[in-house]
PDB file of N, CA and C in Angstrom:
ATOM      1  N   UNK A   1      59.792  66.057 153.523  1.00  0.00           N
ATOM      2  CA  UNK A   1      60.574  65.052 154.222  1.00  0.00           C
ATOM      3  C   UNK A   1      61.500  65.709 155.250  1.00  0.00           C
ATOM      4  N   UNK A   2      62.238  66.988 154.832  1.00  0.00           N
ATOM      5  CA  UNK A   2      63.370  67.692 156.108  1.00  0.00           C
ATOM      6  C   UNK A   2      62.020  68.110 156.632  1.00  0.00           C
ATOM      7  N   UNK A   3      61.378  68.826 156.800  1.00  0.00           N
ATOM      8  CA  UNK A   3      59.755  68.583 158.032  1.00  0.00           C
ATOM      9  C   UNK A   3      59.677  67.961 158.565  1.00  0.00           C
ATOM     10  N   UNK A   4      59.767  66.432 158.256  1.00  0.00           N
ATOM     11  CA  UNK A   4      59.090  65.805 158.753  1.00  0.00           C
ATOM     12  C   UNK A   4      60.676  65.380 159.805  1.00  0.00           C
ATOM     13  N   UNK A   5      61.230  64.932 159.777  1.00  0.00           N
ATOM     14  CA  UNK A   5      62.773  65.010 159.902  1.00  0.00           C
ATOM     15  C   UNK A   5      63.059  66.158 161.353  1.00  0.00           C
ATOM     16  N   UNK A   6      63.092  67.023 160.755  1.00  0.00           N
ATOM     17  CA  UNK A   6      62.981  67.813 162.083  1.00  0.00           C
ATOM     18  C   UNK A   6      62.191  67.811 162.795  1.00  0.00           C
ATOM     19  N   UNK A   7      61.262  67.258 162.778  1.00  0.00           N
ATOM     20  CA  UNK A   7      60.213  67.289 164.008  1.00  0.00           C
ATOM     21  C   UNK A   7      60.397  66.045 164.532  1.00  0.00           C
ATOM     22  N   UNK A   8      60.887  65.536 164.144  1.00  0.00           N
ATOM     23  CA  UNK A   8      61.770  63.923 165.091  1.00  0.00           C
ATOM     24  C   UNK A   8      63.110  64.301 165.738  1.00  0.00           C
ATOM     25  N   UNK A   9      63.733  65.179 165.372  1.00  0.00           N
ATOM     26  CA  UNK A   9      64.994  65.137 165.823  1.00  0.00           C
ATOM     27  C   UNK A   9      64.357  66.531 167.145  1.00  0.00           C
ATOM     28  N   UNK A  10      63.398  67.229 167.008  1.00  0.00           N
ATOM     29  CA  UNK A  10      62.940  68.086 168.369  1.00  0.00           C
ATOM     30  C   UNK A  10      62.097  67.916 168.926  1.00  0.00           C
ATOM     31  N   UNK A  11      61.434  66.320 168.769  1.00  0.00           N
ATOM     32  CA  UNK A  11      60.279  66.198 169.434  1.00  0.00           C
ATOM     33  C   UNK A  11      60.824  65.833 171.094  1.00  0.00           C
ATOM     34  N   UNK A  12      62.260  65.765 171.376  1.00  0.00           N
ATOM     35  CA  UNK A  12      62.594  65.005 172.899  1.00  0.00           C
ATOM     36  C   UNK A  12      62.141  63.857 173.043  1.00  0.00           C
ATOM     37  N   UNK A  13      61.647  63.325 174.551  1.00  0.00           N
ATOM     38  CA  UNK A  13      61.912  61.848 175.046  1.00  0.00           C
ATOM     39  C   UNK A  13      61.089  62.134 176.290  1.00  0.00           C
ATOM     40  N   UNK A  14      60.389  61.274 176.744  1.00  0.00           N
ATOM     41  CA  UNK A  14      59.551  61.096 177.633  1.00  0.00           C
ATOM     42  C   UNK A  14      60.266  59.542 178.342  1.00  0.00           C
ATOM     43  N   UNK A  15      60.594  59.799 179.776  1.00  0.00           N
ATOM     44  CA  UNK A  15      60.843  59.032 180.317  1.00  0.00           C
ATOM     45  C   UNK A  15      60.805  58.877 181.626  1.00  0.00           C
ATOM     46  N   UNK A  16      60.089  57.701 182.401  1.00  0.00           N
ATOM     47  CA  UNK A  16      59.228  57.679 183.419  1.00  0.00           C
ATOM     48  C   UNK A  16      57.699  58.816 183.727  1.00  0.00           C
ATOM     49  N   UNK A  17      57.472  59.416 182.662  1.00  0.00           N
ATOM     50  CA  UNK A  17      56.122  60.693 182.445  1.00  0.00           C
ATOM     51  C   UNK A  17      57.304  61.833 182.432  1.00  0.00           C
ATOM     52  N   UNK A  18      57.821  62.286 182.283  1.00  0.00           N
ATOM     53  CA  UNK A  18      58.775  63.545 182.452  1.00  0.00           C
ATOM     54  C   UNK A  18      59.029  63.873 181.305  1.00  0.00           C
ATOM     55  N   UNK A  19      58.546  64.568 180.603  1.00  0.00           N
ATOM     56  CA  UNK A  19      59.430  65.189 179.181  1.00  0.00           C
ATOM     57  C   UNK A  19      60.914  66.010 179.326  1.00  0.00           C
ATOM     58  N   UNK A  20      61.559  65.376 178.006  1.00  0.00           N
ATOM     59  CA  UNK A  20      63.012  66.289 178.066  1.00  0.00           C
ATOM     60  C   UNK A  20      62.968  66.314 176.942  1.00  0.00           C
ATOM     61  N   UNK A  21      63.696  67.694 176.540  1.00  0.00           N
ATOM     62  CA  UNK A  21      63.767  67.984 175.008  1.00  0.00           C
ATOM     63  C   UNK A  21      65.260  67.806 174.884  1.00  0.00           C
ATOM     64  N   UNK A  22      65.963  67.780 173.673  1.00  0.00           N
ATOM     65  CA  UNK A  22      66.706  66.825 172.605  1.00  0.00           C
ATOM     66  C   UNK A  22      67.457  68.722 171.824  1.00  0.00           C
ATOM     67  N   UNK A  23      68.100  69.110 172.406  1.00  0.00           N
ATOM     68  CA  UNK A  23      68.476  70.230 172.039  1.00  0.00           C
ATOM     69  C   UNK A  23      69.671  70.275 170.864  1.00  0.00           C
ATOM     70  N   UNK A  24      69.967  68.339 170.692  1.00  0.00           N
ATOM     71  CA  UNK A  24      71.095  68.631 169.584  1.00  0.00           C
ATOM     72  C   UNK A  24      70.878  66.906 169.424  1.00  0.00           C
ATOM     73  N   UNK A  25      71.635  66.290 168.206  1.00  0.00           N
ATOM     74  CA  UNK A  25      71.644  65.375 168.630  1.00  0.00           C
ATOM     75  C   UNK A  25      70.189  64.442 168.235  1.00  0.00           C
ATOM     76  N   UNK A  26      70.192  62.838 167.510  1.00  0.00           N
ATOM     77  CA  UNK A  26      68.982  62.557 167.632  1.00  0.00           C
ATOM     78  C   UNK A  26      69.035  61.799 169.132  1.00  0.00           C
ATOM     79  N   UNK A  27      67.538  61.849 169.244  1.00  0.00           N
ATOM     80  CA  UNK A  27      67.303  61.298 170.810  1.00  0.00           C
ATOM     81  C   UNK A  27      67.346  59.703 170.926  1.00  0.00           C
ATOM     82  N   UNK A  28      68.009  59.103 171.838  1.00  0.00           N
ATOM     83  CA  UNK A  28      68.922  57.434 171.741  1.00  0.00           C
ATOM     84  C   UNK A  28      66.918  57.145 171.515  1.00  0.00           C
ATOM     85  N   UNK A  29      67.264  55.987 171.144  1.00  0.00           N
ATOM     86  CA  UNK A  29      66.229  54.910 170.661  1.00  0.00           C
ATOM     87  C   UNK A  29      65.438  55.338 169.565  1.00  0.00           C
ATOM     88  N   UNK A  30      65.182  56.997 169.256  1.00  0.00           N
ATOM     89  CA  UNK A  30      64.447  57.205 168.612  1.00  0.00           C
ATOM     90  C   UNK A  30      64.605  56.609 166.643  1.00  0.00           C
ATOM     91  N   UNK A  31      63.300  56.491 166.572  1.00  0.00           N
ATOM     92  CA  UNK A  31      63.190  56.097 165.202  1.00  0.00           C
ATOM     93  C   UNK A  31      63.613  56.738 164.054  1.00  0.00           C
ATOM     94  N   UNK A  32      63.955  57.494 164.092  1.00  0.00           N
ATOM     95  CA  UNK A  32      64.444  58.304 162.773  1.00  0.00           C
ATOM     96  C   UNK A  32      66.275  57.902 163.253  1.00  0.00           C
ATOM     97  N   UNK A  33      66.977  57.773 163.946  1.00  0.00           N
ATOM     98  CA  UNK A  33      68.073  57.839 164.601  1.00  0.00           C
ATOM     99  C   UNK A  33      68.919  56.889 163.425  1.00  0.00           C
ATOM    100  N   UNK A  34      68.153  55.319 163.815  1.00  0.00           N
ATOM    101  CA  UNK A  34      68.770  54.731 162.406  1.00  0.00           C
ATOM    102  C   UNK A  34      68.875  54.714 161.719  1.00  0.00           C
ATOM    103  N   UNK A  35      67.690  55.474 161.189  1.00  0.00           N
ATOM    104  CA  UNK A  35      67.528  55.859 159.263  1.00  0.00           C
ATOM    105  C   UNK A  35      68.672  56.906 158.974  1.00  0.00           C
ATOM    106  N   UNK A  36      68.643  57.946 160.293  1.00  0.00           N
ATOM    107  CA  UNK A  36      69.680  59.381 159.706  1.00  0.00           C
ATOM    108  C   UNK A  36      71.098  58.773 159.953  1.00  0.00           C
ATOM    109  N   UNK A  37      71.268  57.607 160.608  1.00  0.00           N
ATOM    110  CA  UNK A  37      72.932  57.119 160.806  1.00  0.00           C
ATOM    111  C   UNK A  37      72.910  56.321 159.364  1.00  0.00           C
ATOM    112  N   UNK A  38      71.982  55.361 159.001  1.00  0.00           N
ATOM    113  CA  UNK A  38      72.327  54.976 157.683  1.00  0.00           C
ATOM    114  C   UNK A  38      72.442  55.503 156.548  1.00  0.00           C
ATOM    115  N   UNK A  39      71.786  56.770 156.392  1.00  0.00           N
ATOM    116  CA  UNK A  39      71.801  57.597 155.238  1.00  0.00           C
ATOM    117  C   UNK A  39      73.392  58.428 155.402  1.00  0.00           C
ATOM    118  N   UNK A  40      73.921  58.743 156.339  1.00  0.00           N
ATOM    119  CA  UNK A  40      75.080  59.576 156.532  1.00  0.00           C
ATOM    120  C   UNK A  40      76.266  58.985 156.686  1.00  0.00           C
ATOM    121  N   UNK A  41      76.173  57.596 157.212  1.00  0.00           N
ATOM    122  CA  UNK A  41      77.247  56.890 157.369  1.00  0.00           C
ATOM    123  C   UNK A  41      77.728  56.182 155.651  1.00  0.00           C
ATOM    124  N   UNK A  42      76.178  55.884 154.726  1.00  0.00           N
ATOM    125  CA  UNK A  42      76.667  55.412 153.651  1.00  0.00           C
ATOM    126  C   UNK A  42      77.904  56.481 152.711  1.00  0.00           C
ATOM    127  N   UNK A  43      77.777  57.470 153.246  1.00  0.00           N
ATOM    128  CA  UNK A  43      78.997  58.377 152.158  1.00  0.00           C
ATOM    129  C   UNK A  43      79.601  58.224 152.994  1.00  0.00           C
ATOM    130  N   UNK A  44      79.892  58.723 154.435  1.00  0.00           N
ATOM    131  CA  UNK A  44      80.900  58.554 155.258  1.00  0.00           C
ATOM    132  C   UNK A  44      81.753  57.512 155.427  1.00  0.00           C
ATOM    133  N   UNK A  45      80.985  56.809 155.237  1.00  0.00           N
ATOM    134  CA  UNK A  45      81.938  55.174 155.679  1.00  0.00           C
ATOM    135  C   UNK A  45      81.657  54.308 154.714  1.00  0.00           C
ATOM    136  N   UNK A  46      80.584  53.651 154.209  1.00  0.00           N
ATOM    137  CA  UNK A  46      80.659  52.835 153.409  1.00  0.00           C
ATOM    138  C   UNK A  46      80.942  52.823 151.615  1.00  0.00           C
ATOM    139  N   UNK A  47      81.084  54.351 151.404  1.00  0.00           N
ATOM    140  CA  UNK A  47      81.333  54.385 150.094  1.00  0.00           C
ATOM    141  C   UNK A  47      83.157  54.580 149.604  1.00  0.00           C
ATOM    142  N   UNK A  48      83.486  55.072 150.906  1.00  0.00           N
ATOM    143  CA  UNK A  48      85.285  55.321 151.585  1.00  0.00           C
ATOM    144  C   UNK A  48      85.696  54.035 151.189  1.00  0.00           C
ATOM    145  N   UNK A  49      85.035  52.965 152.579  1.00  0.00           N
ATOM    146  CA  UNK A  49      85.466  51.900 152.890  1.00  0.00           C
ATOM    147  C   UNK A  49      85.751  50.560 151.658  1.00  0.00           C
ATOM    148  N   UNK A  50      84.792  50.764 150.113  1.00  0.00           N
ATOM    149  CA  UNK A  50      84.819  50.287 149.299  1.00  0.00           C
ATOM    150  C   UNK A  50      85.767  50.880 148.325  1.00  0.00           C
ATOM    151  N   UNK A  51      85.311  52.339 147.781  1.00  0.00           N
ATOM    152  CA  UNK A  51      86.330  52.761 146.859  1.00  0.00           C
ATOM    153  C   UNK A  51      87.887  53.209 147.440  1.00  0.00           C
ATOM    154  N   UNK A  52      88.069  53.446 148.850  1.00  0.00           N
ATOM    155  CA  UNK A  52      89.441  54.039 149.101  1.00  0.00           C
ATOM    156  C   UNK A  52      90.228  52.683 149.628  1.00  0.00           C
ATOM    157  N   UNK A  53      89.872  52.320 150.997  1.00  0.00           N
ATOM    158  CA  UNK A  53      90.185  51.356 151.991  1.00  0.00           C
ATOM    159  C   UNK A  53      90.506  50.332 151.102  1.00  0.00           C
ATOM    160  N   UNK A  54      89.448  49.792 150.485  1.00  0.00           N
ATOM    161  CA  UNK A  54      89.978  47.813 149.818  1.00  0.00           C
ATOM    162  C   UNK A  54      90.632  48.074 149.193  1.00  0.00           C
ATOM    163  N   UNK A  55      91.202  49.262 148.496  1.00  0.00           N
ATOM    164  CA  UNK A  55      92.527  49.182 147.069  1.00  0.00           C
ATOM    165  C   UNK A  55      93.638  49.586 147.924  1.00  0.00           C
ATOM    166  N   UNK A  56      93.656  49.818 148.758  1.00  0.00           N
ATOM    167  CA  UNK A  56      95.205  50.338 150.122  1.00  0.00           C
ATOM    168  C   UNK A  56      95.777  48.842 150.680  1.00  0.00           C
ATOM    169  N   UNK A  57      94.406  48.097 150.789  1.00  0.00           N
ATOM    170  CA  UNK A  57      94.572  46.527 151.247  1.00  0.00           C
ATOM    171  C   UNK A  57      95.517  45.930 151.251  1.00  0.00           C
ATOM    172  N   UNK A  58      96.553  45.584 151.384  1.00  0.00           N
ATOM    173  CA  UNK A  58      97.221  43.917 150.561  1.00  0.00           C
ATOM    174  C   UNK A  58      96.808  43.203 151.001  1.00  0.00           C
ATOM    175  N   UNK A  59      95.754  43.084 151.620  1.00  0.00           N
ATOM    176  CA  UNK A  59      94.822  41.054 151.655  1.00  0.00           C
ATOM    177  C   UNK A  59      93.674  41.679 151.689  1.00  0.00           C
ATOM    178  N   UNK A  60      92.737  40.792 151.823  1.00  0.00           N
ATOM    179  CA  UNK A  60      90.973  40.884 152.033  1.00  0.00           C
ATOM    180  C   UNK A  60      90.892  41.725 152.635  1.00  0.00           C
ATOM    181  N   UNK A  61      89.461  43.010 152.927  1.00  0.00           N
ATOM    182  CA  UNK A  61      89.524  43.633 153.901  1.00  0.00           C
ATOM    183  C   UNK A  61      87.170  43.708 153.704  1.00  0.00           C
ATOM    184  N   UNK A  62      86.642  43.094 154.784  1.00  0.00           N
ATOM    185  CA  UNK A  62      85.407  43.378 154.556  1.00  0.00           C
ATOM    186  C   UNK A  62      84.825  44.309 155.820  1.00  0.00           C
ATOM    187  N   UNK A  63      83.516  44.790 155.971  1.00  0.00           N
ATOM    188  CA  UNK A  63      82.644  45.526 156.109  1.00  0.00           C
ATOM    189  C   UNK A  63      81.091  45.503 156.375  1.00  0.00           C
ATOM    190  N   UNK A  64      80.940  45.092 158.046  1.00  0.00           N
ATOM    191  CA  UNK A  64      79.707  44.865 158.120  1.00  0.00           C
ATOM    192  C   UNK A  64      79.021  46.338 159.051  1.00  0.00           C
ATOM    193  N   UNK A  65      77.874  46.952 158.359  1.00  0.00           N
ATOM    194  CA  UNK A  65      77.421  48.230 159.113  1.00  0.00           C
ATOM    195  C   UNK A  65      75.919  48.161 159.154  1.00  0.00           C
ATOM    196  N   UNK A  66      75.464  48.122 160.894  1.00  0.00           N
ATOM    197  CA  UNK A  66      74.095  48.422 160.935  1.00  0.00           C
ATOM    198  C   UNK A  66      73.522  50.085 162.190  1.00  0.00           C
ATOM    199  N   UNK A  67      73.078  50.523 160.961  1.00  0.00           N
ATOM    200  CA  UNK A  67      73.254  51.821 161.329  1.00  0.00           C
ATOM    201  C   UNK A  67      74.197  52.723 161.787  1.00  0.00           C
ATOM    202  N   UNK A  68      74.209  53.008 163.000  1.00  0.00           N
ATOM    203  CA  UNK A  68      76.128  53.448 163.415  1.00  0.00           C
ATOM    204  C   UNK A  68      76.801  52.313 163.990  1.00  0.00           C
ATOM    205  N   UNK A  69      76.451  51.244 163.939  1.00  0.00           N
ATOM    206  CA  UNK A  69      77.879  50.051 164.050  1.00  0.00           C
ATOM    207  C   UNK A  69      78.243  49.148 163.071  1.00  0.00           C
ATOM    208  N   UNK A  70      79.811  49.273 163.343  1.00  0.00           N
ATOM    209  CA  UNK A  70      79.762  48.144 162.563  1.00  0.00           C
ATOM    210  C   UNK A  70      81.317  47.516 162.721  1.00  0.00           C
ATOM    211  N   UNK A  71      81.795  46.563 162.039  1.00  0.00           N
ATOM    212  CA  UNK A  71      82.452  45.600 162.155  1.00  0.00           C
ATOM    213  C   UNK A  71      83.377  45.698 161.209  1.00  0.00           C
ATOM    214  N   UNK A  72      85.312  45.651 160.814  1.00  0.00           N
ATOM    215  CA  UNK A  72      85.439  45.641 159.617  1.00  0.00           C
ATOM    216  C   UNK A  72      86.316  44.063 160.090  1.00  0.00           C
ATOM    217  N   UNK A  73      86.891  43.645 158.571  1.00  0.00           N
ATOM    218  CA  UNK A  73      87.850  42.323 159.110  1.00  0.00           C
ATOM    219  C   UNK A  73      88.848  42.771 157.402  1.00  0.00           C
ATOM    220  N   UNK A  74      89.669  41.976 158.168  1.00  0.00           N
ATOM    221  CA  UNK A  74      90.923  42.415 157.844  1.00  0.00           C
ATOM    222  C   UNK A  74      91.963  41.107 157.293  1.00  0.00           C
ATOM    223  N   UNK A  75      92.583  40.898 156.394  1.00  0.00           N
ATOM    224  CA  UNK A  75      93.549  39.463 156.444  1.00  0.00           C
ATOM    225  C   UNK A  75      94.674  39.672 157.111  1.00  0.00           C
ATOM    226  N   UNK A  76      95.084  40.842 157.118  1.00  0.00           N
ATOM    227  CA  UNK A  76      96.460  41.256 157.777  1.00  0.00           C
ATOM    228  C   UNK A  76      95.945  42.251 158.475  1.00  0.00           C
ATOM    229  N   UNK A  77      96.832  41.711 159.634  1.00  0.00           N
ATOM    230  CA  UNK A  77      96.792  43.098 161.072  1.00  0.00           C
ATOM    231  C   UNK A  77      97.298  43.996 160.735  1.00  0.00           C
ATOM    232  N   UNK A  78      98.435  44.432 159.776  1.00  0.00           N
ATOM    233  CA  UNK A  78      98.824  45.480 159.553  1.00  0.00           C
ATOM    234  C   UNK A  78      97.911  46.420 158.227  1.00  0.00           C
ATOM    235  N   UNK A  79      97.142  46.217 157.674  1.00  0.00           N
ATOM    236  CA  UNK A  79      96.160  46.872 156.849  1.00  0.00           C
ATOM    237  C   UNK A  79      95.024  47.384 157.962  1.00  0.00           C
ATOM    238  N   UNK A  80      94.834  46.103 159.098  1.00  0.00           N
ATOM    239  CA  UNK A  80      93.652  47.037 160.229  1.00  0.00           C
ATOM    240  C   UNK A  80      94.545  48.090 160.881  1.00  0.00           C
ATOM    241  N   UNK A  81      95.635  48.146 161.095  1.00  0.00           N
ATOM    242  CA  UNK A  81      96.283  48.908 162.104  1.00  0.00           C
ATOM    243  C   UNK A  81      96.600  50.267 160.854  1.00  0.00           C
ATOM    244  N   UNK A  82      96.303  50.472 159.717  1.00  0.00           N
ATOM    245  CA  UNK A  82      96.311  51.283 158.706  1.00  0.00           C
ATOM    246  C   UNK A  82      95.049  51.908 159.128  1.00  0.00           C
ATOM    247  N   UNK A  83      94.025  50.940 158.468  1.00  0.00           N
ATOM    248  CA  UNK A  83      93.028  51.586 158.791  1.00  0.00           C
ATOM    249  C   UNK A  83      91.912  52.133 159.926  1.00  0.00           C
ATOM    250  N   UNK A  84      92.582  51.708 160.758  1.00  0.00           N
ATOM    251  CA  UNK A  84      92.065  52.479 162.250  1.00  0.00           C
ATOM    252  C   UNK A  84      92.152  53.614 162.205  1.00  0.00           C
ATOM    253  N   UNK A  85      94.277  54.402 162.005  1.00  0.00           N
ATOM    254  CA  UNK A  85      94.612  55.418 161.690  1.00  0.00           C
ATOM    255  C   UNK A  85      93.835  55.981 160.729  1.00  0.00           C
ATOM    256  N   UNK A  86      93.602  55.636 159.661  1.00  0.00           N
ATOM    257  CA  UNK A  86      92.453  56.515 158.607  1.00  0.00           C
ATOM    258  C   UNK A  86      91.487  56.733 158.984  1.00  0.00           C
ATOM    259  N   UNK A  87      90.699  55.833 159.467  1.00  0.00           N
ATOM    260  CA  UNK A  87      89.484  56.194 160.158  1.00  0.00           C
ATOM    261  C   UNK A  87      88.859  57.072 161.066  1.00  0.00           C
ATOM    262  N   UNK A  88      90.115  57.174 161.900  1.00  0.00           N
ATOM    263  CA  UNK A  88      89.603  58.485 162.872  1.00  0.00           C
ATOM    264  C   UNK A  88      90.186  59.672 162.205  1.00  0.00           C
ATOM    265  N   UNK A  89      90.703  59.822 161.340  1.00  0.00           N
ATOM    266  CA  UNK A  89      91.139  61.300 160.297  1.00  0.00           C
ATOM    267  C   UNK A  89      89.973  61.304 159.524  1.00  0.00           C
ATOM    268  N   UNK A  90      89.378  59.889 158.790  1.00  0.00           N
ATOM    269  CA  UNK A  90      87.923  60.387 158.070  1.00  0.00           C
ATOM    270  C   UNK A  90      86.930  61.163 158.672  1.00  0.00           C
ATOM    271  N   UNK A  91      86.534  60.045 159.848  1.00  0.00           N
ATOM    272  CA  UNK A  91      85.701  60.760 160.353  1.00  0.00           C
ATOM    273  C   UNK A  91      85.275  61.991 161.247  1.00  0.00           C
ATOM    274  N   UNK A  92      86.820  62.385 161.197  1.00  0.00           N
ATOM    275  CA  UNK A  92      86.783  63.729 161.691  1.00  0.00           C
ATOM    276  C   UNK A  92      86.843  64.995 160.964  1.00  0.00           C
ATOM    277  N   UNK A  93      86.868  64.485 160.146  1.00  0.00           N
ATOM    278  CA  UNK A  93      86.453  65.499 158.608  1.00  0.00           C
ATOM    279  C   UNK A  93      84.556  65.805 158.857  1.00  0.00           C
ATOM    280  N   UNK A  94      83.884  64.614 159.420  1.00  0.00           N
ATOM    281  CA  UNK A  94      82.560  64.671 159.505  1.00  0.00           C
ATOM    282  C   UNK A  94      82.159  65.156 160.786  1.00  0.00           C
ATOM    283  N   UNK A  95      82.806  65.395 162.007  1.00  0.00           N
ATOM    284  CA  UNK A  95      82.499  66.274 163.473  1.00  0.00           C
ATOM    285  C   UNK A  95      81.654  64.770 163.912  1.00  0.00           C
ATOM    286  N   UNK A  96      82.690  63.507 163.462  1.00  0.00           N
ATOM    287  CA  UNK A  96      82.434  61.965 164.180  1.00  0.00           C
ATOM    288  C   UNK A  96      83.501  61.585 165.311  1.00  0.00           C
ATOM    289  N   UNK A  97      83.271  60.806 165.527  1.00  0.00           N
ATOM    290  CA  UNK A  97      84.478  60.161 166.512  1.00  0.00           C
ATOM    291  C   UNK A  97      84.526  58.794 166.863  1.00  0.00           C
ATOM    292  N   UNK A  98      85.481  57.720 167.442  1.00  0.00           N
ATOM    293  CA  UNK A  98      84.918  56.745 167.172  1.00  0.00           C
ATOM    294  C   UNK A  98      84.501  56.646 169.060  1.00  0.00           C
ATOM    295  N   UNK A  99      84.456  55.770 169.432  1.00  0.00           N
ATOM    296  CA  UNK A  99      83.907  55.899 171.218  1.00  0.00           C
ATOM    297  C   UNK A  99      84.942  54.694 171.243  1.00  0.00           C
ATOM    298  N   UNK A 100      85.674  55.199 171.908  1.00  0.00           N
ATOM    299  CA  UNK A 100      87.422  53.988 172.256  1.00  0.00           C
ATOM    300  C   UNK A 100      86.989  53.276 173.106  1.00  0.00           C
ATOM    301  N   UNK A 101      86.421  53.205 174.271  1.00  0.00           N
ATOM    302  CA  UNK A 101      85.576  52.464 174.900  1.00  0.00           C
ATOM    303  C   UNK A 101      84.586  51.292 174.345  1.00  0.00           C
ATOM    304  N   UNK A 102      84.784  51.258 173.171  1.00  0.00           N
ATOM    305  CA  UNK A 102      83.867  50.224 172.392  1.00  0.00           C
ATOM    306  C   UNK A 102      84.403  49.539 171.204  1.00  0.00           C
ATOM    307  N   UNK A 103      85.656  50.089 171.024  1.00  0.00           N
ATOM    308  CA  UNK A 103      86.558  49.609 169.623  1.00  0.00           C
ATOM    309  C   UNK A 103      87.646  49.129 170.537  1.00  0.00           C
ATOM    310  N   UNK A 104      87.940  48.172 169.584  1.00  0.00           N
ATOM    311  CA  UNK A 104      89.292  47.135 169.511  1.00  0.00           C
ATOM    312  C   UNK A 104      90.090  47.193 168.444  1.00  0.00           C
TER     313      UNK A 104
END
């Protein structure tokens, strides 16, 4: 399976007939891309987000993730404004980041 795995993450990208190789990084659209964000994000984020995050809460706090996106909601603004701050300290424990350009 890591065989098979690596030969997706170095096979590159063909676009307009031009090959480019993928020197780090999985290649955007490629098929393995979602599987390796869901397998890595579930410890990263979704196992955090249940056992650490909802007991810090004082109101509701849920969790929607498809592959690397996702959505959290919050009852109180001040538990999201908690966990924003946590979030970019988690995931920088993992060499993640979040893209500020796309979060609110």
């Amino acid at each position: 399976m890591l065989r098979l795995i690596a030969r997706f993450l170095k096979a590159g990208i063909v676009e307009a007939g031009v090959s480019y190789g993928t020197p780090e990084g999985t290649p955007q659209g490629g098929v393995v891309s979602p599987i390796l964000a869901n397998v890595y994000l579930h410890y990263v984020l979704d196992v955090w987000f249940y056992s650490t995050v909802r007991k810090h809460c004082k109101g509701e706090a849920h969790m929607v993730r498809y592959a690397d996106d996702f959505v959290c909601c919050f009852q109180y603004e001040e538990d999201a404004r908690w966990f924003y701050n946590a979030l970019q300290s988690r995931l920088k424990k993992f060499n993640l980041e979040i893209a500020e350009e796309k979060s609110q």
